[in-house]
C-alpha atoms as a PDB file:
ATOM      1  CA  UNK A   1       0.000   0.000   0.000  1.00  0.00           C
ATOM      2  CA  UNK A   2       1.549   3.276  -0.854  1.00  0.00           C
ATOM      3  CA  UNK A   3       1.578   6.221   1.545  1.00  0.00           C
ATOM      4  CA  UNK A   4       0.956   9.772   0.148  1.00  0.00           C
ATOM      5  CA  UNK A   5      -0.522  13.015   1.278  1.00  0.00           C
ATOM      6  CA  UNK A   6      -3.672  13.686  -0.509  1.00  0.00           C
ATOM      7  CA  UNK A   7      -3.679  17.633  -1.688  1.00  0.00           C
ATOM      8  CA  UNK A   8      -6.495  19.685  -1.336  1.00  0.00           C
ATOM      9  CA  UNK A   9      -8.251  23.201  -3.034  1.00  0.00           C
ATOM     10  CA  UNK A  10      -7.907  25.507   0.342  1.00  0.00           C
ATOM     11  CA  UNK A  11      -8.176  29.154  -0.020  1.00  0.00           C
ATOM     12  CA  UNK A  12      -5.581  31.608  -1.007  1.00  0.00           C
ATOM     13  CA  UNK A  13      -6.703  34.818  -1.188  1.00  0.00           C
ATOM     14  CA  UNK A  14      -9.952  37.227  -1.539  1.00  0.00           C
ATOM     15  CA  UNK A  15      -9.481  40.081  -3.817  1.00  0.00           C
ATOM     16  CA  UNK A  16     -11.209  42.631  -6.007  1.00  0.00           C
ATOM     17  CA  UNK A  17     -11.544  42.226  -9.640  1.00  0.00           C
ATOM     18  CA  UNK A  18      -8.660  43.559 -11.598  1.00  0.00           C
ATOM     19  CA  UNK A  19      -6.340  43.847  -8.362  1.00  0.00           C
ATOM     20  CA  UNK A  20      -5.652  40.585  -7.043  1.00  0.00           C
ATOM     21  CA  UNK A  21      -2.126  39.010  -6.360  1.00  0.00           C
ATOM     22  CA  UNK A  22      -1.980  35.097  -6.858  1.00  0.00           C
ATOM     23  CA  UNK A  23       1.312  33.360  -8.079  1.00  0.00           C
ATOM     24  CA  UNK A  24       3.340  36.423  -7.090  1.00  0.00           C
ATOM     25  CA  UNK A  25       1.679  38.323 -10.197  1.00  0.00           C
ATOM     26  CA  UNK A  26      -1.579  40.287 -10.636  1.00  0.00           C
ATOM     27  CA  UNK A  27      -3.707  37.317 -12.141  1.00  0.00           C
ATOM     28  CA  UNK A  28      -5.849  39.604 -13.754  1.00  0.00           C
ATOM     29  CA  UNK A  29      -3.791  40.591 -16.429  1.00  0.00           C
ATOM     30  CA  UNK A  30      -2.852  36.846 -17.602  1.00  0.00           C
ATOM     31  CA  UNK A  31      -4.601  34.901 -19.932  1.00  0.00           C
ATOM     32  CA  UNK A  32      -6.849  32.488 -18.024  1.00  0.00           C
ATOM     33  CA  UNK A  33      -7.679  28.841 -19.852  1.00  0.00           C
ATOM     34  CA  UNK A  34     -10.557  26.950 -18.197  1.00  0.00           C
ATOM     35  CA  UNK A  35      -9.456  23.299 -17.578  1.00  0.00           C
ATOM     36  CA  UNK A  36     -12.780  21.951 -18.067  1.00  0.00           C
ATOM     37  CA  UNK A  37     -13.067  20.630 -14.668  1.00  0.00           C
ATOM     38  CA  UNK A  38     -14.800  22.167 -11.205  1.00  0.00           C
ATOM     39  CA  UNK A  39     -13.960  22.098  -7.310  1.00  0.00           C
ATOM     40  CA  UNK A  40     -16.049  22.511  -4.787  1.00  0.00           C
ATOM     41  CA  UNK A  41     -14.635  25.256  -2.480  1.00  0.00           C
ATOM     42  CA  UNK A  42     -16.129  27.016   0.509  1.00  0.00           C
ATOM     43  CA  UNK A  43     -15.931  30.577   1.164  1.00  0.00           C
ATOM     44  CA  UNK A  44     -13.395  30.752   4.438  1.00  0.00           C
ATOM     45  CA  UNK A  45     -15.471  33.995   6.112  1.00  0.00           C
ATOM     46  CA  UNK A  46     -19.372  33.203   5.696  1.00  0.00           C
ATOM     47  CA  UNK A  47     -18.939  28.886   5.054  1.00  0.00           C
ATOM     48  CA  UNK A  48     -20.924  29.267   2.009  1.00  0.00           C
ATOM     49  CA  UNK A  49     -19.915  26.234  -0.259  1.00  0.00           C
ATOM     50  CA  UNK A  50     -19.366  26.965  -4.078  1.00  0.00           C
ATOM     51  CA  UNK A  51     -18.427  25.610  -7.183  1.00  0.00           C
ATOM     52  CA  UNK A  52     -15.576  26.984  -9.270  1.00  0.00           C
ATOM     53  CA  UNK A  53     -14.085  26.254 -12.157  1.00  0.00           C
ATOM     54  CA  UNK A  54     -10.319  24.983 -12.451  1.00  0.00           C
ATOM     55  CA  UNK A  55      -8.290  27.700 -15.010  1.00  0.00           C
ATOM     56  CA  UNK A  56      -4.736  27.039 -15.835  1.00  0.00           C
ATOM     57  CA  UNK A  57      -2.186  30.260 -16.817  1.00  0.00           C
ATOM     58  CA  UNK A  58       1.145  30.909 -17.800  1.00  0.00           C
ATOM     59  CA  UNK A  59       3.660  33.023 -15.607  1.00  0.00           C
ATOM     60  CA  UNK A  60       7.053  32.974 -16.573  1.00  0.00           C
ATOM     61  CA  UNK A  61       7.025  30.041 -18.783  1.00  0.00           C
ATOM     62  CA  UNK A  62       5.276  27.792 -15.571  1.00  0.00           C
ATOM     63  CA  UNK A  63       1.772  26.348 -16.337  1.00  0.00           C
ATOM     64  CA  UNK A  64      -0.372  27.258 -13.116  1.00  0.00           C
ATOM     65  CA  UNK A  65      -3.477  25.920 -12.141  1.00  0.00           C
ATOM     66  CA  UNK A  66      -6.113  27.203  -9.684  1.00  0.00           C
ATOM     67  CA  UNK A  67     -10.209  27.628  -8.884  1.00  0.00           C
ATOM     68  CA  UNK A  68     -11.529  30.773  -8.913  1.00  0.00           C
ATOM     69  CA  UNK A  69     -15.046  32.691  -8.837  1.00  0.00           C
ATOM     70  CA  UNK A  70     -17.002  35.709  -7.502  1.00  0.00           C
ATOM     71  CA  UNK A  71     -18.238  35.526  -3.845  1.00  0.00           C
ATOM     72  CA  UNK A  72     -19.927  38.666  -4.581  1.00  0.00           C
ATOM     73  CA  UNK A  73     -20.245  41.288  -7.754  1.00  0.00           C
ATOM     74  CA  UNK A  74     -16.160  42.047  -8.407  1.00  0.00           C
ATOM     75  CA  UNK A  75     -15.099  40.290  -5.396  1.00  0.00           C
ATOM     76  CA  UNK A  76     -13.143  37.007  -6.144  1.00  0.00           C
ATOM     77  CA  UNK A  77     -12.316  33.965  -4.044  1.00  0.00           C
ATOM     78  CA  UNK A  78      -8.741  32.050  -5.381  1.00  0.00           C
ATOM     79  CA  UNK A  79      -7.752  28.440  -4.521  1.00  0.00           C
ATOM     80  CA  UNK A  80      -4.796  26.395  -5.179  1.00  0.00           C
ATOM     81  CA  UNK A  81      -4.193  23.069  -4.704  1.00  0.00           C
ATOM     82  CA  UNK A  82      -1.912  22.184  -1.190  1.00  0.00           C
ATOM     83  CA  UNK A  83      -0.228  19.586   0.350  1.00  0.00           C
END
């Protein structure tokens, strides 16, 4: 039986549209691809559970994946995948 860590979509941060700092970069000025796939997130200050699609983007030559959607009108939740 083989032993791993099983990684999870957890929160990363809660910004406003067009000002938001995921991968070290403002993610709003990449080109976002949707994966085709979904995760099931919740929202870390009310609990609300959501689903959001998976995008994938390139920074610096480095594919990137996350989940993101709005909480509310222009405010966006971002997840990533961690151990």
């Amino acid at each position: 039986m083989q032993n791993y860590r099983e990684k999870t979509w957890q929160h990363e941060i809660t910004g406003v549209d067009g000002h938001t700092i995921l991968f070290g970069v403002n993610i709003f000025r990449y080109n976002w691809k949707r994966t085709g796939r979904t995760v099931k997130v919740c929202d870390p200050l009310y609990g609300k559970e959501y689903e959001f699609p998976v995008y994938s983007v390139r920074i610096k030559r480095e594919e990137r994946e996350f989940a993101a959607g709005e909480f509310s009108n222009c405010v966006w939740g971002f997840y990533i995948l961690k151990d």
